[in-house]
ModelCIF file with pLDDT and N, C-alpha, C, O atoms, coordinates in Angstrom:
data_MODEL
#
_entry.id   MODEL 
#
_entity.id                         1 
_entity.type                       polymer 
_entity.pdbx_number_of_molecules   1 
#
_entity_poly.entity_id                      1 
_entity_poly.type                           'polypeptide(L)' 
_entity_poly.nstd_linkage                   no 
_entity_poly.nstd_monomer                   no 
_entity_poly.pdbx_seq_one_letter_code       
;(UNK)(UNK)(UNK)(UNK)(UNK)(UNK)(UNK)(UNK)(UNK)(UNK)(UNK)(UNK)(UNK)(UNK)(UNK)(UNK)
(UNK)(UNK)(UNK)(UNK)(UNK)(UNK)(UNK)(UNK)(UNK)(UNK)(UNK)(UNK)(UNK)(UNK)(UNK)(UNK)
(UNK)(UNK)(UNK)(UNK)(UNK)(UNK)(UNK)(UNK)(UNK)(UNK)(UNK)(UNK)
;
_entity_poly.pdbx_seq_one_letter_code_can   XXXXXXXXXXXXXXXXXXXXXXXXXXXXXXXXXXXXXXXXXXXX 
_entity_poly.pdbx_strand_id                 A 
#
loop_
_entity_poly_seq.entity_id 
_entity_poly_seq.num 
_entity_poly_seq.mon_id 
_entity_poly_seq.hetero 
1 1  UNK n 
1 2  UNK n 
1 3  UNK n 
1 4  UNK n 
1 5  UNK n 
1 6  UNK n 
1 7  UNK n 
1 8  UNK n 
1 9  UNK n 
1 10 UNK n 
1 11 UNK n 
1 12 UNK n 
1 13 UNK n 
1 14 UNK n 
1 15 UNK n 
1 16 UNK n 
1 17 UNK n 
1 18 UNK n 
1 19 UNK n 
1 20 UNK n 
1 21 UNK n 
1 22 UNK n 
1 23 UNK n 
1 24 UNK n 
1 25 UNK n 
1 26 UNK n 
1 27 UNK n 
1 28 UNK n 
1 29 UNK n 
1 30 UNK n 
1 31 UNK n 
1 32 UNK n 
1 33 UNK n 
1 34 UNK n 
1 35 UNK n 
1 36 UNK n 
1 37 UNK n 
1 38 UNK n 
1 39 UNK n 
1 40 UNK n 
1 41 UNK n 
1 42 UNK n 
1 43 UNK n 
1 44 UNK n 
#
_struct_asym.id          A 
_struct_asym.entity_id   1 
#
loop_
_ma_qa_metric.id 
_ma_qa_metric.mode 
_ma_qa_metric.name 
_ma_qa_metric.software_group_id 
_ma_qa_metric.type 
1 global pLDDT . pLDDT 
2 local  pLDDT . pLDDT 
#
_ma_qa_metric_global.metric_id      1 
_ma_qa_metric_global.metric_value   87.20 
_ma_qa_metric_global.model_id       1 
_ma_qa_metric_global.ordinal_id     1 
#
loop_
_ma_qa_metric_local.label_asym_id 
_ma_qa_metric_local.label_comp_id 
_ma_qa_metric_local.label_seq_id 
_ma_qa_metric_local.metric_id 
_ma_qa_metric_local.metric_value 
_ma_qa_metric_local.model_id 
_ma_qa_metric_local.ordinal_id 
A UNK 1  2 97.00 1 1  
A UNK 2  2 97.00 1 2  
A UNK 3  2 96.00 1 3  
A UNK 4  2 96.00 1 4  
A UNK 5  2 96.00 1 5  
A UNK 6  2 95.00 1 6  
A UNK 7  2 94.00 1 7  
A UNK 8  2 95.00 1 8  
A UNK 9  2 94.00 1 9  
A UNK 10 2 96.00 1 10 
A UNK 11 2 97.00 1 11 
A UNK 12 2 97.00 1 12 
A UNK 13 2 97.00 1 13 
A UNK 14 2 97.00 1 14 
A UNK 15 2 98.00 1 15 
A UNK 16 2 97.00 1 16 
A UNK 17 2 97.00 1 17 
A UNK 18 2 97.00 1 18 
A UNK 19 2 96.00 1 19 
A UNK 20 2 96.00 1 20 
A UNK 21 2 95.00 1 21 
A UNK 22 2 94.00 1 22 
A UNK 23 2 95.00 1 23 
A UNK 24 2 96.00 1 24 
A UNK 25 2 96.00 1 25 
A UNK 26 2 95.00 1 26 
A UNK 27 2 95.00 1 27 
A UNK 28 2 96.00 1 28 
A UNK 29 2 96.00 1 29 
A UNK 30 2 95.00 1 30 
A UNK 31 2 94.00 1 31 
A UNK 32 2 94.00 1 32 
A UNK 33 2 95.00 1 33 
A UNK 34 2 94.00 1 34 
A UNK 35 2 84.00 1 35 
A UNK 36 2 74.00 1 36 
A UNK 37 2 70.00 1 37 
A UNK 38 2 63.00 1 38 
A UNK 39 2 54.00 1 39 
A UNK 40 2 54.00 1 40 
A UNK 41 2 49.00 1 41 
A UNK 42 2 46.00 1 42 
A UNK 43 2 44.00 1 43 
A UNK 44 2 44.00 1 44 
#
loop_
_atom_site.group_PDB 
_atom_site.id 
_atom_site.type_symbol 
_atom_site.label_atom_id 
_atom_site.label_alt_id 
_atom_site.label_comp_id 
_atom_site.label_asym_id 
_atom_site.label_entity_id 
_atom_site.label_seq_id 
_atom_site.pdbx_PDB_ins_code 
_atom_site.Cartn_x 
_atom_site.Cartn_y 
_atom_site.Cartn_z 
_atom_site.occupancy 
_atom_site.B_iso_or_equiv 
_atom_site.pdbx_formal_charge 
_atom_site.auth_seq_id 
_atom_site.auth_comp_id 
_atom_site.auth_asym_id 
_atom_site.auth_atom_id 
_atom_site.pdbx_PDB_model_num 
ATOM 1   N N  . UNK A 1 1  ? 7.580  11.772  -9.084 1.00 97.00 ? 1  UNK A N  1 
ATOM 2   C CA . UNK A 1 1  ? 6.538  12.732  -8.729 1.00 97.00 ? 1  UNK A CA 1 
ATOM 3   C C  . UNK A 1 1  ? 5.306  12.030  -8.175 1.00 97.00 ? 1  UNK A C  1 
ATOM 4   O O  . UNK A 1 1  ? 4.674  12.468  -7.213 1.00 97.00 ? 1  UNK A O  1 
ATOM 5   N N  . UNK A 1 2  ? 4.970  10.808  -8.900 1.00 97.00 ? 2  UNK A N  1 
ATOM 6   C CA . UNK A 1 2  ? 3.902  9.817   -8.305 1.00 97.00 ? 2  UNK A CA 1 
ATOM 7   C C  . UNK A 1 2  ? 4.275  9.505   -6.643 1.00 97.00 ? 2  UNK A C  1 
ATOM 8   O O  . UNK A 1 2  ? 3.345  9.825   -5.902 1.00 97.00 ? 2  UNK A O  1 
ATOM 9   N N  . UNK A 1 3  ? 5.060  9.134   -6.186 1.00 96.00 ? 3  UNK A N  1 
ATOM 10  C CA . UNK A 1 3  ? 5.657  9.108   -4.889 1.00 96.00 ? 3  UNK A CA 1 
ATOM 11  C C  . UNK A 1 3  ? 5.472  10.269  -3.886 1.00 96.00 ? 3  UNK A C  1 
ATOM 12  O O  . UNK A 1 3  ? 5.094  10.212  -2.716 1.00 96.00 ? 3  UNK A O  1 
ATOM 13  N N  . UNK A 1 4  ? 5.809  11.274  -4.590 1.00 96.00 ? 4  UNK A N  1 
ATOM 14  C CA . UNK A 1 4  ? 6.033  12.381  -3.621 1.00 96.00 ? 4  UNK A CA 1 
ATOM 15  C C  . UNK A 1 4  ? 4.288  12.465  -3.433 1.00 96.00 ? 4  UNK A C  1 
ATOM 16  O O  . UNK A 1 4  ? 3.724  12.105  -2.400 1.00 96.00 ? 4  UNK A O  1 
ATOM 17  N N  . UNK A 1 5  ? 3.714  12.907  -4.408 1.00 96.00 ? 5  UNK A N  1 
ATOM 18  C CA . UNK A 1 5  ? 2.355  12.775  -4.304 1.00 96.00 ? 5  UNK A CA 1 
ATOM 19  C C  . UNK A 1 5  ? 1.376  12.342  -3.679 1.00 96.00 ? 5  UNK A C  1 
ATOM 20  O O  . UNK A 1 5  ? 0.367  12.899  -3.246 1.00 96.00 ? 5  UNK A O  1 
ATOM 21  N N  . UNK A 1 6  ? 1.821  11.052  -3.651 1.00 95.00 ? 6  UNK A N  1 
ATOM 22  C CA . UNK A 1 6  ? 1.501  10.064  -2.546 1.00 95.00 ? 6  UNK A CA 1 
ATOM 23  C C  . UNK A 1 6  ? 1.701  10.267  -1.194 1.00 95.00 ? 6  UNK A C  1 
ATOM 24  O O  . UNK A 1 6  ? 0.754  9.992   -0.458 1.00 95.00 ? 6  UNK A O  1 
ATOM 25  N N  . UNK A 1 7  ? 2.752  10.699  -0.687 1.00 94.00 ? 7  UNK A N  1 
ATOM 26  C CA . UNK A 1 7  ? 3.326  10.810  0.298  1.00 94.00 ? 7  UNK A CA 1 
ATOM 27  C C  . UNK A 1 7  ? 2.899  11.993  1.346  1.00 94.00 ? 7  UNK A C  1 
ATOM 28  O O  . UNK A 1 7  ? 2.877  12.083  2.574  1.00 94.00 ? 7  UNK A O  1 
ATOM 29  N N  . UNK A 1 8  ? 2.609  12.756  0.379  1.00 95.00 ? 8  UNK A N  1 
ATOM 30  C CA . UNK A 1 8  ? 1.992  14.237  0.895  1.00 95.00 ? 8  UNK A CA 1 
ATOM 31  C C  . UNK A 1 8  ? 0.927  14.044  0.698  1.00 95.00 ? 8  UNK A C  1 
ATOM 32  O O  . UNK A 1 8  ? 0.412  15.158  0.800  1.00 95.00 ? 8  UNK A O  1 
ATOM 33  N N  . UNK A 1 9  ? -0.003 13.185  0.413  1.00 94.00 ? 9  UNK A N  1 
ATOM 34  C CA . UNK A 1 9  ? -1.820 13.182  0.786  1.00 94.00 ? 9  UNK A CA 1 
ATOM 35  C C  . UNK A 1 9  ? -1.588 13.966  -0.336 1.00 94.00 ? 9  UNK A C  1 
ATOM 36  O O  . UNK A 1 9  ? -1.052 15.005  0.048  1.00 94.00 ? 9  UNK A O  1 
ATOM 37  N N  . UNK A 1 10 ? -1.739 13.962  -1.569 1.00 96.00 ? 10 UNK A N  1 
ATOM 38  C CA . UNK A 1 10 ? -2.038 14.991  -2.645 1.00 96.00 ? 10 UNK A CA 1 
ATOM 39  C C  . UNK A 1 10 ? -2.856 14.337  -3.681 1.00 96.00 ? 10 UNK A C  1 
ATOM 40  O O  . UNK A 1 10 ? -2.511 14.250  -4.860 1.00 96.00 ? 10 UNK A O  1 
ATOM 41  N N  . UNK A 1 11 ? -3.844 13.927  -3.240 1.00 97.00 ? 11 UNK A N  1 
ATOM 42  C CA . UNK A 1 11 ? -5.167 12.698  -4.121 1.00 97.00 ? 11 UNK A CA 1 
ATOM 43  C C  . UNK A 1 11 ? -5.961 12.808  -3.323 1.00 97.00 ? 11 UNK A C  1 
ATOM 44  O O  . UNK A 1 11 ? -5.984 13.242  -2.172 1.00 97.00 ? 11 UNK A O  1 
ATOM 45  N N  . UNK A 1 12 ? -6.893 12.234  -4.223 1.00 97.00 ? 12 UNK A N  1 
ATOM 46  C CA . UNK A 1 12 ? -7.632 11.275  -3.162 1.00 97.00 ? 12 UNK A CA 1 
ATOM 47  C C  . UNK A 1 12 ? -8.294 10.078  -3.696 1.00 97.00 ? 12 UNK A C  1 
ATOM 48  O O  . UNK A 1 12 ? -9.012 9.398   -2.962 1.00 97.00 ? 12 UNK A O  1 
ATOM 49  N N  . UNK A 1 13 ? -8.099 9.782   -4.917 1.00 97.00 ? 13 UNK A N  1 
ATOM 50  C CA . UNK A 1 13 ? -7.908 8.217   -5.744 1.00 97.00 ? 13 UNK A CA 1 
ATOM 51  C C  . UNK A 1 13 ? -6.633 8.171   -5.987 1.00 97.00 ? 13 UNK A C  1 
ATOM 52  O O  . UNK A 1 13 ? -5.742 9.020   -6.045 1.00 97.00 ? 13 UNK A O  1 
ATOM 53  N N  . UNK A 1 14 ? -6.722 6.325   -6.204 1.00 97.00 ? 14 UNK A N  1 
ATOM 54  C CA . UNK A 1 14 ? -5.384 6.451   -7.406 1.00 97.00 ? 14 UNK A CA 1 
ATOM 55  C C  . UNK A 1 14 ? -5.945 4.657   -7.366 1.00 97.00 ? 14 UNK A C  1 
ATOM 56  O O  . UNK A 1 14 ? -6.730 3.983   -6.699 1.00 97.00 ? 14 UNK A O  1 
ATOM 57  N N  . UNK A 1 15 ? -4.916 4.431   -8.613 1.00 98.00 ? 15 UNK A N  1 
ATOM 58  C CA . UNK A 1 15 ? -5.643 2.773   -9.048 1.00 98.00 ? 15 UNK A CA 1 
ATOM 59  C C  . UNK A 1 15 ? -4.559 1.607   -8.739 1.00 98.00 ? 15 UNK A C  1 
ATOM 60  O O  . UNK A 1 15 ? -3.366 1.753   -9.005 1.00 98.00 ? 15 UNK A O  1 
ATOM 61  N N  . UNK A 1 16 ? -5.040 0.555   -8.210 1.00 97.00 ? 16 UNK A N  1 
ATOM 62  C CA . UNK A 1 16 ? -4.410 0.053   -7.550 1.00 97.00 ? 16 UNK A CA 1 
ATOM 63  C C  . UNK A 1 16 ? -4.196 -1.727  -8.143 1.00 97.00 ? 16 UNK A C  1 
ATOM 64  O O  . UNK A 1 16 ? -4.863 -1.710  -9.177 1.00 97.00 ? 16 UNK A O  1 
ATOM 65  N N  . UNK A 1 17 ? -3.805 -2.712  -8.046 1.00 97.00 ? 17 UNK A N  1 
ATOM 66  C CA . UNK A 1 17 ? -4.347 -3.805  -8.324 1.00 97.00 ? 17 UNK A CA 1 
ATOM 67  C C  . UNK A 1 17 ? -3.675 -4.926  -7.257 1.00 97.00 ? 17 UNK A C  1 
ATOM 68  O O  . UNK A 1 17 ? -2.724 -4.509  -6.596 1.00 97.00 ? 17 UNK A O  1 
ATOM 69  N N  . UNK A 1 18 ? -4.074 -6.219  -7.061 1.00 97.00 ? 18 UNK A N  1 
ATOM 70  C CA . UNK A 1 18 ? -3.498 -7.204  -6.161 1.00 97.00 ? 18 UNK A CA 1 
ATOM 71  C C  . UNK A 1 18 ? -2.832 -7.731  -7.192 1.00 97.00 ? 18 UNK A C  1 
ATOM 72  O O  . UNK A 1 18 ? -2.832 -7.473  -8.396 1.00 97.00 ? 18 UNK A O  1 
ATOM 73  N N  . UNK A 1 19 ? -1.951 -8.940  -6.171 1.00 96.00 ? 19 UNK A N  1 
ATOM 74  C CA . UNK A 1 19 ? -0.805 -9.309  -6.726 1.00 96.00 ? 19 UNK A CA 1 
ATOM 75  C C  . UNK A 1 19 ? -1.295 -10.546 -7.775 1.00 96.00 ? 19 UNK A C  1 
ATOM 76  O O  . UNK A 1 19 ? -0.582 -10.680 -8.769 1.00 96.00 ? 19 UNK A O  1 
ATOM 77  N N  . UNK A 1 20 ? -2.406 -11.424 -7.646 1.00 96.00 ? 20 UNK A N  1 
ATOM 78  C CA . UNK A 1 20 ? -2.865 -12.308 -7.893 1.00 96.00 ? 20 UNK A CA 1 
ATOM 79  C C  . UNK A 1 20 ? -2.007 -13.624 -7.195 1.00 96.00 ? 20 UNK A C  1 
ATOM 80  O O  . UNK A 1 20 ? -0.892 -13.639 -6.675 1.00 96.00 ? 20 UNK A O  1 
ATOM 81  N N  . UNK A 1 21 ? -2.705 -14.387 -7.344 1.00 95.00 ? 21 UNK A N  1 
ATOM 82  C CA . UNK A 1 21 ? -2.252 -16.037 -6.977 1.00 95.00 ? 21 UNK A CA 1 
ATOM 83  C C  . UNK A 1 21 ? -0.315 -16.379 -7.592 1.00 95.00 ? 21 UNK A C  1 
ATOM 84  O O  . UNK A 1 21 ? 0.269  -16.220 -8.664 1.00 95.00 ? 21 UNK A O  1 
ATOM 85  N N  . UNK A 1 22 ? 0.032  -16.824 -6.411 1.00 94.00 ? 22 UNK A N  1 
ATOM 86  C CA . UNK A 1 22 ? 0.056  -17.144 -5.304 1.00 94.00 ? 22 UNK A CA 1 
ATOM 87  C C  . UNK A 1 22 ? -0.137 -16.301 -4.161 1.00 94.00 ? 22 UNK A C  1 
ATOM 88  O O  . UNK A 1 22 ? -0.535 -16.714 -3.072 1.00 94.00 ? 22 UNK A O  1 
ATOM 89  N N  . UNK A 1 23 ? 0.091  -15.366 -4.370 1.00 95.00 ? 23 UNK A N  1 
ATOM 90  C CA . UNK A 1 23 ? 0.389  -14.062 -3.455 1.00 95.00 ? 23 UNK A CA 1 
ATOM 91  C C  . UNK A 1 23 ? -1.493 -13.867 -2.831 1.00 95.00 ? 23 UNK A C  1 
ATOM 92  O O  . UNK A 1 23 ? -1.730 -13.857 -1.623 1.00 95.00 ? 23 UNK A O  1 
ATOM 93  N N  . UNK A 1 24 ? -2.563 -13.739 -3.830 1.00 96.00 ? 24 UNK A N  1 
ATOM 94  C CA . UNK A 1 24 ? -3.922 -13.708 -3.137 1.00 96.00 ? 24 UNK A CA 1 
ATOM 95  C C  . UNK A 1 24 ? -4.611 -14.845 -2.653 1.00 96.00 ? 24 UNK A C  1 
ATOM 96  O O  . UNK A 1 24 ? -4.521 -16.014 -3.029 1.00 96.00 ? 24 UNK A O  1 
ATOM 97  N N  . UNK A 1 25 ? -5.289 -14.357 -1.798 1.00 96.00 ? 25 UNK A N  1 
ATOM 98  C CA . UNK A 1 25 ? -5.553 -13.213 -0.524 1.00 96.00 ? 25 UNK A CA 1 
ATOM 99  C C  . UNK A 1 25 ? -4.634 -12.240 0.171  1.00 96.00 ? 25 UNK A C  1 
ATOM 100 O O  . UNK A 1 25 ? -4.569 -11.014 0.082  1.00 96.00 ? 25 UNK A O  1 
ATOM 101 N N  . UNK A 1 26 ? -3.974 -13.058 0.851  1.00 95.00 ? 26 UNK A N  1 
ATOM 102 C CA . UNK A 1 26 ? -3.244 -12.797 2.246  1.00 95.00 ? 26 UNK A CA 1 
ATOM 103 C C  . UNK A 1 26 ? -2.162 -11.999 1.976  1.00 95.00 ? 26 UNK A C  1 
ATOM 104 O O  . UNK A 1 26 ? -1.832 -10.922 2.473  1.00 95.00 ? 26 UNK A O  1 
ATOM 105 N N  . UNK A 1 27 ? -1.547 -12.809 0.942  1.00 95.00 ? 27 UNK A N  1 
ATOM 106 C CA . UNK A 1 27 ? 0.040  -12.053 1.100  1.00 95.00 ? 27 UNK A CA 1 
ATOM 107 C C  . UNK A 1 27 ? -0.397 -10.307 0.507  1.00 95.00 ? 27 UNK A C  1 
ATOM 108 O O  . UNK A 1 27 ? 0.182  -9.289  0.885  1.00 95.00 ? 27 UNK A O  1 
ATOM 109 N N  . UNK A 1 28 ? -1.292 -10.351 -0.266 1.00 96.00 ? 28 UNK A N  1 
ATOM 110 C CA . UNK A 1 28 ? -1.606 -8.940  -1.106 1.00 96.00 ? 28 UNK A CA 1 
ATOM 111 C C  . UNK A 1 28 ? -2.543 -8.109  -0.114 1.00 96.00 ? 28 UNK A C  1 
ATOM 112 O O  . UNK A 1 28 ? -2.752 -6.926  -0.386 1.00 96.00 ? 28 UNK A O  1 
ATOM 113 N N  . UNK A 1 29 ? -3.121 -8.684  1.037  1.00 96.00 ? 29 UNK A N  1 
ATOM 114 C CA . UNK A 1 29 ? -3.952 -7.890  1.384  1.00 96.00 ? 29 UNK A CA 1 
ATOM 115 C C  . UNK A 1 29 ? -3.047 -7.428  2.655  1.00 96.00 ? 29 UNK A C  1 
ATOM 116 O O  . UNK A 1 29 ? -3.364 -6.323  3.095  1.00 96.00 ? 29 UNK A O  1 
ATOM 117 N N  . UNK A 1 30 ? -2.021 -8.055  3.291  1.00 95.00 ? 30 UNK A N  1 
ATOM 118 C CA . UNK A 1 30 ? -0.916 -7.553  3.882  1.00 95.00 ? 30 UNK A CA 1 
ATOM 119 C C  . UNK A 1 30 ? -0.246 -7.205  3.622  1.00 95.00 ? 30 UNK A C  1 
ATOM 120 O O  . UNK A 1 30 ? 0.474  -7.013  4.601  1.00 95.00 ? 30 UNK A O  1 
ATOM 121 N N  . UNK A 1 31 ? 0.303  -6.794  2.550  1.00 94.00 ? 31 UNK A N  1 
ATOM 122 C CA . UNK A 1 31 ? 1.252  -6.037  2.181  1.00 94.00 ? 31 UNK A CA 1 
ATOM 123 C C  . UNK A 1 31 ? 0.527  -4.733  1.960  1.00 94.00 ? 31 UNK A C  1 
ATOM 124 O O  . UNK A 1 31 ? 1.135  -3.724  2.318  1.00 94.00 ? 31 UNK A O  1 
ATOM 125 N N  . UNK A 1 32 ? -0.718 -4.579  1.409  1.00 94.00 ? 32 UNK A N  1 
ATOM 126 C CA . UNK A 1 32 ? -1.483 -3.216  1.177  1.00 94.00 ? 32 UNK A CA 1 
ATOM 127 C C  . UNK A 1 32 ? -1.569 -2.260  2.053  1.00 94.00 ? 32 UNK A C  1 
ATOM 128 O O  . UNK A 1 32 ? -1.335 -1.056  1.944  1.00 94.00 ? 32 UNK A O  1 
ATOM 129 N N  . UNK A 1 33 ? -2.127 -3.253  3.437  1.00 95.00 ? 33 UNK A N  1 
ATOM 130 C CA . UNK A 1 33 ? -2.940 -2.527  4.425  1.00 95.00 ? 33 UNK A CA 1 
ATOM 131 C C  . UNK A 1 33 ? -2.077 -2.720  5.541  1.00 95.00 ? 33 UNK A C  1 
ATOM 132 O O  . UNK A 1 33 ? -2.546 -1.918  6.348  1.00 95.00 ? 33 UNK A O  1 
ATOM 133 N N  . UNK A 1 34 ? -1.030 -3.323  6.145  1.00 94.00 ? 34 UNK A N  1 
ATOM 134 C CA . UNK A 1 34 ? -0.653 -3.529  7.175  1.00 94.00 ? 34 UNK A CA 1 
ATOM 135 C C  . UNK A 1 34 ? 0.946  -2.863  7.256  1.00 94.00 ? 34 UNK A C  1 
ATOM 136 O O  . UNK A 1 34 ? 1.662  -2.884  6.255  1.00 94.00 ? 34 UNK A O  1 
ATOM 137 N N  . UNK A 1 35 ? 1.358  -2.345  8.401  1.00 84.00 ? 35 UNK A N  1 
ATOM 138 C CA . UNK A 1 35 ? 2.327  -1.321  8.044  1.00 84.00 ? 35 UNK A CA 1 
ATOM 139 C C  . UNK A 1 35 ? 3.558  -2.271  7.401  1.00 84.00 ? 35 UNK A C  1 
ATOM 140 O O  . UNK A 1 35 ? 3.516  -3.492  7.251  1.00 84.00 ? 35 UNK A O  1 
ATOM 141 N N  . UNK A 1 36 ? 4.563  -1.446  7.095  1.00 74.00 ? 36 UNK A N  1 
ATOM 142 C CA . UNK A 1 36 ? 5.915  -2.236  7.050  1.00 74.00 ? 36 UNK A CA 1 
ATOM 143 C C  . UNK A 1 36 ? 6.344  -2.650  8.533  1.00 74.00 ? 36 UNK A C  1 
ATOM 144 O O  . UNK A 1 36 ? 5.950  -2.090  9.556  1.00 74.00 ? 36 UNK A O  1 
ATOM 145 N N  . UNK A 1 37 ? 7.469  -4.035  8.442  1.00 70.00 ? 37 UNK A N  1 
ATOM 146 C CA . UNK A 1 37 ? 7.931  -4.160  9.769  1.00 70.00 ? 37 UNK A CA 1 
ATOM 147 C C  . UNK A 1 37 ? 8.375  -3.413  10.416 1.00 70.00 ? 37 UNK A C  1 
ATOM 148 O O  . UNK A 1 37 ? 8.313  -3.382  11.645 1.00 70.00 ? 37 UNK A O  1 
ATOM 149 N N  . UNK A 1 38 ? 9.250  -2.190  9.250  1.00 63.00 ? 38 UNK A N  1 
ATOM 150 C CA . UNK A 1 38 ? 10.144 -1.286  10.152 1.00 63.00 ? 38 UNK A CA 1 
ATOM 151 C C  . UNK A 1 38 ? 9.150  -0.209  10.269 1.00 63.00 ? 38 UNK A C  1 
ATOM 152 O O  . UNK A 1 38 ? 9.614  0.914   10.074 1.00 63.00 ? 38 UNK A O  1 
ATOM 153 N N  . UNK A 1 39 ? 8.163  -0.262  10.483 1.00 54.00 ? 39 UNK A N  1 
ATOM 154 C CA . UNK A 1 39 ? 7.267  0.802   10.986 1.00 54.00 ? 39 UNK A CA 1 
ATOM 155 C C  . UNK A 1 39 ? 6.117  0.522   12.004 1.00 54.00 ? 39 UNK A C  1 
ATOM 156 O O  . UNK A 1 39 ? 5.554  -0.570  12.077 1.00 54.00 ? 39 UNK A O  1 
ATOM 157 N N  . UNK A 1 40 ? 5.816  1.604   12.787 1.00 54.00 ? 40 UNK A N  1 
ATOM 158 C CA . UNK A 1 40 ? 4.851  1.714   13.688 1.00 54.00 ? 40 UNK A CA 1 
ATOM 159 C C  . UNK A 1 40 ? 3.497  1.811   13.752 1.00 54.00 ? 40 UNK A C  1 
ATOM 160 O O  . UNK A 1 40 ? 2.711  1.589   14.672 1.00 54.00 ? 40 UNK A O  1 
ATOM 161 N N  . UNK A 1 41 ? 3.301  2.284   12.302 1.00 49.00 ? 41 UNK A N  1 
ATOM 162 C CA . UNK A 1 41 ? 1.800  2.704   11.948 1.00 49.00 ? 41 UNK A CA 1 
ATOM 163 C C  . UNK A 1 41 ? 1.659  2.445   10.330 1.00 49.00 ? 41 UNK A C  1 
ATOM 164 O O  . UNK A 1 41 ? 2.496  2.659   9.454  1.00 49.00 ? 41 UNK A O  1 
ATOM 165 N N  . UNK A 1 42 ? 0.548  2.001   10.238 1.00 46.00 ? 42 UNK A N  1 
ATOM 166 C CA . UNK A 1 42 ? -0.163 2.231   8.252  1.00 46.00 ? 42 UNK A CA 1 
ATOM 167 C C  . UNK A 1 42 ? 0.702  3.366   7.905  1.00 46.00 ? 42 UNK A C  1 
ATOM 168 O O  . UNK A 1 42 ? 1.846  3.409   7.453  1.00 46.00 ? 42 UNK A O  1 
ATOM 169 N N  . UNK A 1 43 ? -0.192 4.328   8.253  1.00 44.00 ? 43 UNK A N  1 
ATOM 170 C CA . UNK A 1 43 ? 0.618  5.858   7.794  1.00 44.00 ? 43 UNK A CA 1 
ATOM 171 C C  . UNK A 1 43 ? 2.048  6.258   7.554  1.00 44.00 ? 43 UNK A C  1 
ATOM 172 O O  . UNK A 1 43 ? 2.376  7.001   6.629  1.00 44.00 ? 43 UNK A O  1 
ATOM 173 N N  . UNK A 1 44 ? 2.883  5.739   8.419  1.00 44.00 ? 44 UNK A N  1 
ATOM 174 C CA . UNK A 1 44 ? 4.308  5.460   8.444  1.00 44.00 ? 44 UNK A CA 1 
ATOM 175 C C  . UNK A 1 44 ? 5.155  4.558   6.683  1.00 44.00 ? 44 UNK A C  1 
ATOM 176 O O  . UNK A 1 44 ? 6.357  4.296   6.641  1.00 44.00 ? 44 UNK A O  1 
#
């Protein structure tokens, strides 16, 4: 239900956390914000 939720814009918080070291900065702040490969857009 968390998913679907998500998916349909049905929030408008939710809580989030990074991956920590090794993974921060980069790897966590690309995986957050930057689309998947198999996609065209964030939103996607």
């Amino acid at each position: 239900e968390y998913t679907a939720l998500l998916e349909a814009g049905a929030f408008d918080l939710r809580l989030e956390n990074t991956w920590g070291v090794p993974y921060d900065p980069l790897i966590s702040i690309r995986a957050r914000f930057l689309p998947a490969p198999e996609s065209t857009s964030v939103p996607d």
